[in-house]
Structure formats: C-alpha cells, structure tokens
Protein backbone atom coordinates (compact mmCIF):
# COMPACT_ATOMS: atom_id res chain seq x y z
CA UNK A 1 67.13 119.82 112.32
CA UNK A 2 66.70 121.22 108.80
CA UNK A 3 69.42 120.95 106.29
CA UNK A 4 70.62 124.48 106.29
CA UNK A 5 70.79 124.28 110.17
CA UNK A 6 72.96 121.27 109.78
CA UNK A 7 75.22 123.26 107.32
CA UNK A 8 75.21 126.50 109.37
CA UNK A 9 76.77 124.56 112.46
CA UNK A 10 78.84 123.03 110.51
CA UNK A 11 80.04 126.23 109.25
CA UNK A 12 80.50 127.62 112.44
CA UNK A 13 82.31 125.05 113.68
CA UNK A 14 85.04 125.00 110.60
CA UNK A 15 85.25 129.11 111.43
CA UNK A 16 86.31 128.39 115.19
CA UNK A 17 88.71 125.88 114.70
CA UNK A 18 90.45 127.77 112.24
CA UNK A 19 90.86 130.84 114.20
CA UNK A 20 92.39 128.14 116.47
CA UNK A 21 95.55 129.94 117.47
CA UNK A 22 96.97 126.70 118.68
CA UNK A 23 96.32 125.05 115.30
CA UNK A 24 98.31 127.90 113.50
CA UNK A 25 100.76 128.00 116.07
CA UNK A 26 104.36 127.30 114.08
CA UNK A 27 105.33 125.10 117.46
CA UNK A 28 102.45 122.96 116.61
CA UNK A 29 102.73 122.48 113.25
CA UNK A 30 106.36 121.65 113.89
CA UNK A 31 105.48 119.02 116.11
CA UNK A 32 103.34 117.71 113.73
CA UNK A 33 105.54 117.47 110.79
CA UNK A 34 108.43 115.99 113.11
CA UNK A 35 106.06 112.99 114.28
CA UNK A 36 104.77 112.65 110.49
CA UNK A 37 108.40 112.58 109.25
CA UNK A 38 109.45 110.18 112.24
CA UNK A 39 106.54 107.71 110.83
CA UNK A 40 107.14 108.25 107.28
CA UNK A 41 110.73 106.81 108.74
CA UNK A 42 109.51 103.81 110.14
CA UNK A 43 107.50 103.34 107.26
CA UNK A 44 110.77 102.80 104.78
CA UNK A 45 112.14 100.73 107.25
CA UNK A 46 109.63 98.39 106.59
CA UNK A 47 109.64 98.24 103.49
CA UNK A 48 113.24 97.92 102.86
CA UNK A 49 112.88 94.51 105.33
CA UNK A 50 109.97 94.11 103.09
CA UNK A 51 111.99 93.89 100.27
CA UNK A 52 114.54 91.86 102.61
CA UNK A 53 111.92 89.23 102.78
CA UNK A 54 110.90 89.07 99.42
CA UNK A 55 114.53 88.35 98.64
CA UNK A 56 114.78 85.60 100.77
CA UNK A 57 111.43 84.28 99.72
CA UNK A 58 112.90 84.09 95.92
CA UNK A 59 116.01 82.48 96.86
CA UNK A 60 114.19 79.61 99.42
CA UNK A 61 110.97 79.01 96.86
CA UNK A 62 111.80 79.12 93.28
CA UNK A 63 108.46 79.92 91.90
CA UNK A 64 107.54 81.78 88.05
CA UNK A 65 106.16 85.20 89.46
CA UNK A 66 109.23 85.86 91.75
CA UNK A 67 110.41 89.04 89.57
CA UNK A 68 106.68 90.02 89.47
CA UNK A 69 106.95 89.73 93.30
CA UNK A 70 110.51 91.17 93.85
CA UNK A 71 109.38 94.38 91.23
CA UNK A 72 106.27 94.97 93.25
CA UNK A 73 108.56 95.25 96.14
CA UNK A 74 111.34 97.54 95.09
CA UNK A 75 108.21 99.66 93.64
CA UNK A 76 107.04 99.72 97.23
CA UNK A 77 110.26 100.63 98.61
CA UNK A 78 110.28 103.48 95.35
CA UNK A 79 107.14 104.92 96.79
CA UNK A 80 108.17 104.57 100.22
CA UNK A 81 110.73 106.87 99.81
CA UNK A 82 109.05 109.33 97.92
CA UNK A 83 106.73 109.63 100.62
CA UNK A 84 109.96 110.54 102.95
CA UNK A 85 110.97 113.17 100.16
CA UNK A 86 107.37 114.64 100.41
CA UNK A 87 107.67 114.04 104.39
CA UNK A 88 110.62 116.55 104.54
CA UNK A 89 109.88 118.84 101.70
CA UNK A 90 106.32 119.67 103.30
C-alpha cells in the first residue's frame, strides 16, 4: 500500500468517526467528563496521603534533603489540584 493510500484511509477513517453522532452526543461527553473528574478525584487523594507519608517519613528518618522531599510533595499535591480545577472547568 502506497503512502497516499495509507493517508487516504486514514483520512476516511478520522471523517467517520467524527460524524460519530454518539461521540458528539452531550450524554456522552457528560459521561466522560464525570468519570475524568471522578479520577482526577482519586488522584488528589493520593497525593494528599502522599504528602501524609512524606510527613511521617521526615519525622521517623531525620535525613538533609527532607524539605527537598516534603517541597516536591506539596508541589505534587499543588499540581494535583490544579488538575481537579482543569477537571471541572473543562
């Protein structure tokens, strides 16, 4: 298969699934951005016990890059939540 065959399929394909109605369909997409905001929610609840952990990593081993350790975690949990903000705003 040539090239420009390949690409012409291709094409065709990308045309039929976006005259998908089911892909357009508001019910769809709204069950799609409810299960993306559910796991965007499970997401910060990890890493807030993330940050839990580091927390009682620093306080049980007293070690020189705990701050390094404990900032990389609440920038985690930062971005974490940002990702919710997006989640919802979307």
């Amino acid at each position: 298969m040539l090239a420009s065959q390949v690409y012409a399929t291709s094409n065709q394909a990308i045309a039929q699934a976006s005259t998908n109605p089911l892909l357009s369909s508001p019910i769809f997409l709204g069950f799609i951005k409810f299960g993306l905001v559910i796991l965007g929610l499970i997401y910060l609840v990890y890493a807030v016990i993330l940050l839990r952990q580091i927390q009682m990593m620093n306080e049980t081993v007293k070690t020189s890059v705990a701050g390094t350790v404990f900032l990389m975690g609440v920038v985690h949990l930062g971005l974490a939540i940002l990702v919710v903000l997006y989640l919802l705003v979307m």
